[in-house]
C-alpha atoms as a PDB file:
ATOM      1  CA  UNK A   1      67.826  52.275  56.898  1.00  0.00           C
ATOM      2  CA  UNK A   2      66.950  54.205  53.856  1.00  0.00           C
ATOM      3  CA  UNK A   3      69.486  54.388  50.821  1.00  0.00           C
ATOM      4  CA  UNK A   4      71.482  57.291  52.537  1.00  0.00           C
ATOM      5  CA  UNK A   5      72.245  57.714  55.855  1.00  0.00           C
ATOM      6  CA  UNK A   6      69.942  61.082  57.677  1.00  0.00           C
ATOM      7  CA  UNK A   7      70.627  63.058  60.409  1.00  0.00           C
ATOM      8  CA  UNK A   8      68.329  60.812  62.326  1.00  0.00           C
ATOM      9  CA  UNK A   9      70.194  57.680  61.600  1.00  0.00           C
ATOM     10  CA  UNK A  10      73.459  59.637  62.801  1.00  0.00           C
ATOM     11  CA  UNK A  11      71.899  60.365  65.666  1.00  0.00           C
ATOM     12  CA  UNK A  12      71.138  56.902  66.703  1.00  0.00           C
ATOM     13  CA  UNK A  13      73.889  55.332  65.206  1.00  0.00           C
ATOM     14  CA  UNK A  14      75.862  58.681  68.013  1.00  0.00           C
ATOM     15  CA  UNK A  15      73.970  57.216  70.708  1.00  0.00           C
ATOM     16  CA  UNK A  16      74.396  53.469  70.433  1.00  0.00           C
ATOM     17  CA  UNK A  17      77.751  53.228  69.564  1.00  0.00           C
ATOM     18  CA  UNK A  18      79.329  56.480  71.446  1.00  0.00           C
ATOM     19  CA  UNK A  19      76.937  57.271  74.536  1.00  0.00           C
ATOM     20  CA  UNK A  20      76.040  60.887  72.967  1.00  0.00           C
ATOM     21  CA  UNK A  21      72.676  61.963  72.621  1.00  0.00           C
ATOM     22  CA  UNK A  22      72.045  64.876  70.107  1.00  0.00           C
ATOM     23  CA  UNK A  23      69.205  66.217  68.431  1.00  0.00           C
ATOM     24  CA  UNK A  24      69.092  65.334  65.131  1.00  0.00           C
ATOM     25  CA  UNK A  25      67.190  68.536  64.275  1.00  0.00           C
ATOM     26  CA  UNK A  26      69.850  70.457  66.077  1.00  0.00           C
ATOM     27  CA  UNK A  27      72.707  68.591  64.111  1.00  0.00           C
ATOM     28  CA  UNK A  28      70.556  69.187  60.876  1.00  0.00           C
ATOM     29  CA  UNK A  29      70.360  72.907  62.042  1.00  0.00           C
ATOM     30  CA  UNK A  30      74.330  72.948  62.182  1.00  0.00           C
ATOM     31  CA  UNK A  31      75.565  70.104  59.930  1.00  0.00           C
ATOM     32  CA  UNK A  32      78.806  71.935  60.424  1.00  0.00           C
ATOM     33  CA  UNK A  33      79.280  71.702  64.161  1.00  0.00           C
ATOM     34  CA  UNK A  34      82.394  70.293  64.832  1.00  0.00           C
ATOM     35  CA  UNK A  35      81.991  66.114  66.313  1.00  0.00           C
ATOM     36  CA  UNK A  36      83.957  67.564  69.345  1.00  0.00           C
ATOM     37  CA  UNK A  37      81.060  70.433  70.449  1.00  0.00           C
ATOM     38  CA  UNK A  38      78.929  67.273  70.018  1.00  0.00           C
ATOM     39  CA  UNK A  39      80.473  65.724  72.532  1.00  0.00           C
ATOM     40  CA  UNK A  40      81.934  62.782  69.842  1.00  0.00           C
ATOM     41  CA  UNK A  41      85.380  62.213  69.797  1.00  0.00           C
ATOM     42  CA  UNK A  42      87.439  60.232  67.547  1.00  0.00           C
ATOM     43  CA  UNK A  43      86.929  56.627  69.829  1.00  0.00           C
ATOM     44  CA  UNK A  44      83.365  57.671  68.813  1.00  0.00           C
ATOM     45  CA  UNK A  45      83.568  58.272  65.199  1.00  0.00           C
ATOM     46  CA  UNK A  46      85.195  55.045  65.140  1.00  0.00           C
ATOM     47  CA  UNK A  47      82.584  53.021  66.897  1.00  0.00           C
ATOM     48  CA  UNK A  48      80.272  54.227  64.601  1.00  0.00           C
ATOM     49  CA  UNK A  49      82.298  53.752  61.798  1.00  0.00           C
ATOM     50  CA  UNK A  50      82.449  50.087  62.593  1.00  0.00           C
ATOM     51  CA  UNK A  51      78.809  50.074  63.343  1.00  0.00           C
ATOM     52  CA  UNK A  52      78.518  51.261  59.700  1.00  0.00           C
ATOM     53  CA  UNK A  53      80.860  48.250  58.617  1.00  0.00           C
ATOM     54  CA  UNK A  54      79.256  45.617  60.111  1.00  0.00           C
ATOM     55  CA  UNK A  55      75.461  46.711  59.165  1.00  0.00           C
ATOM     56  CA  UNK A  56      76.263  46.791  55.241  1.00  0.00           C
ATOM     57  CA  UNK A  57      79.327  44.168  54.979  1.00  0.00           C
ATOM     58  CA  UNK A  58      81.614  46.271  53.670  1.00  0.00           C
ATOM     59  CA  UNK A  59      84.395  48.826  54.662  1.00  0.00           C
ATOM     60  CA  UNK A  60      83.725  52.508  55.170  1.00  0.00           C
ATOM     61  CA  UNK A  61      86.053  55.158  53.399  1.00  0.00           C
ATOM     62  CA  UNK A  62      89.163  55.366  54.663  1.00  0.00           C
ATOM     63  CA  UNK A  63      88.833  58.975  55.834  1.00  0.00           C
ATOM     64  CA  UNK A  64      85.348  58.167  57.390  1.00  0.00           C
ATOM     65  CA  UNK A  65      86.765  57.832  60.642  1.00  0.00           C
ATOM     66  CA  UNK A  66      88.837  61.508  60.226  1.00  0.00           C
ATOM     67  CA  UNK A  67      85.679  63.336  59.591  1.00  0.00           C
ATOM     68  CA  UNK A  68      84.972  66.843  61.432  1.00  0.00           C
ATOM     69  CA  UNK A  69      81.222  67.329  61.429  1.00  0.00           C
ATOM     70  CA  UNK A  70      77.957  65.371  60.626  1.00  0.00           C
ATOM     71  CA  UNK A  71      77.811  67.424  56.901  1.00  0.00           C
ATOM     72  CA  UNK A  72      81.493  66.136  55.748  1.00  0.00           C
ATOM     73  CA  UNK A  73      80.841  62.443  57.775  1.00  0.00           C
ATOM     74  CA  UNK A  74      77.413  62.165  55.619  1.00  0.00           C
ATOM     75  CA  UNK A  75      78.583  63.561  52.412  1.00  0.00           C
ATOM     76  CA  UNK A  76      81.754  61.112  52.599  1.00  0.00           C
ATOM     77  CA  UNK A  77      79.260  58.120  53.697  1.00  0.00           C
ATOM     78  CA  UNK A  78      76.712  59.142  50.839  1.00  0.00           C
ATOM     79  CA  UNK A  79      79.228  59.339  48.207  1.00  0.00           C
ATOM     80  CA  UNK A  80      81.717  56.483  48.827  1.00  0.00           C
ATOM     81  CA  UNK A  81      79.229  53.776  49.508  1.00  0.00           C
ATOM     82  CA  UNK A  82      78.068  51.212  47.216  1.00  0.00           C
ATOM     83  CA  UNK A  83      74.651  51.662  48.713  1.00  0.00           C
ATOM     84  CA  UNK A  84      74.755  55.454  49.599  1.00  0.00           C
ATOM     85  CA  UNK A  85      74.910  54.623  53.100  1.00  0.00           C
END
């Protein structure tokens, strides 16, 4: 992974640990899509969330998990992270 997480890496990360399959040009398209038009739901965010956790060894924000799009998930996940992702 690069030093932040991408609309590509979302998009995988989507996939393996939720079962949804977006376009990561789409989501970059509409960063402000709601999760739930996405087909992602909370159980989702969540699995990625850990995903996240166990990948760099440390926790997540807190709110990570409460996020409503891919633009407010990445900008928390950018921001809060020791290693911008």
């Amino acid at each position: 992974m690069t030093d932040r997480l991408t609309f590509d890496q979302l998009s995988a990360l989507m996939k393996s640990a939720a079962g949804v399959t977006v376009d990561p040009k789409q989501m970059a398209a509409r960063p402000d899509v709601p999760f739930a038009e996405l087909g992602l739901d909370s159980l989702g965010l969540l699995g990625i969330v850990g995903e996240l956790e166990n990948r760099f060894a440390h926790p997540m924000p807190e709110d990570a998990e409460r996020c409503r799009s891919p633009r407010d998930f990445l900008d928390l996940v950018n921001t809060a992270s020791p290693t911008g992702a």
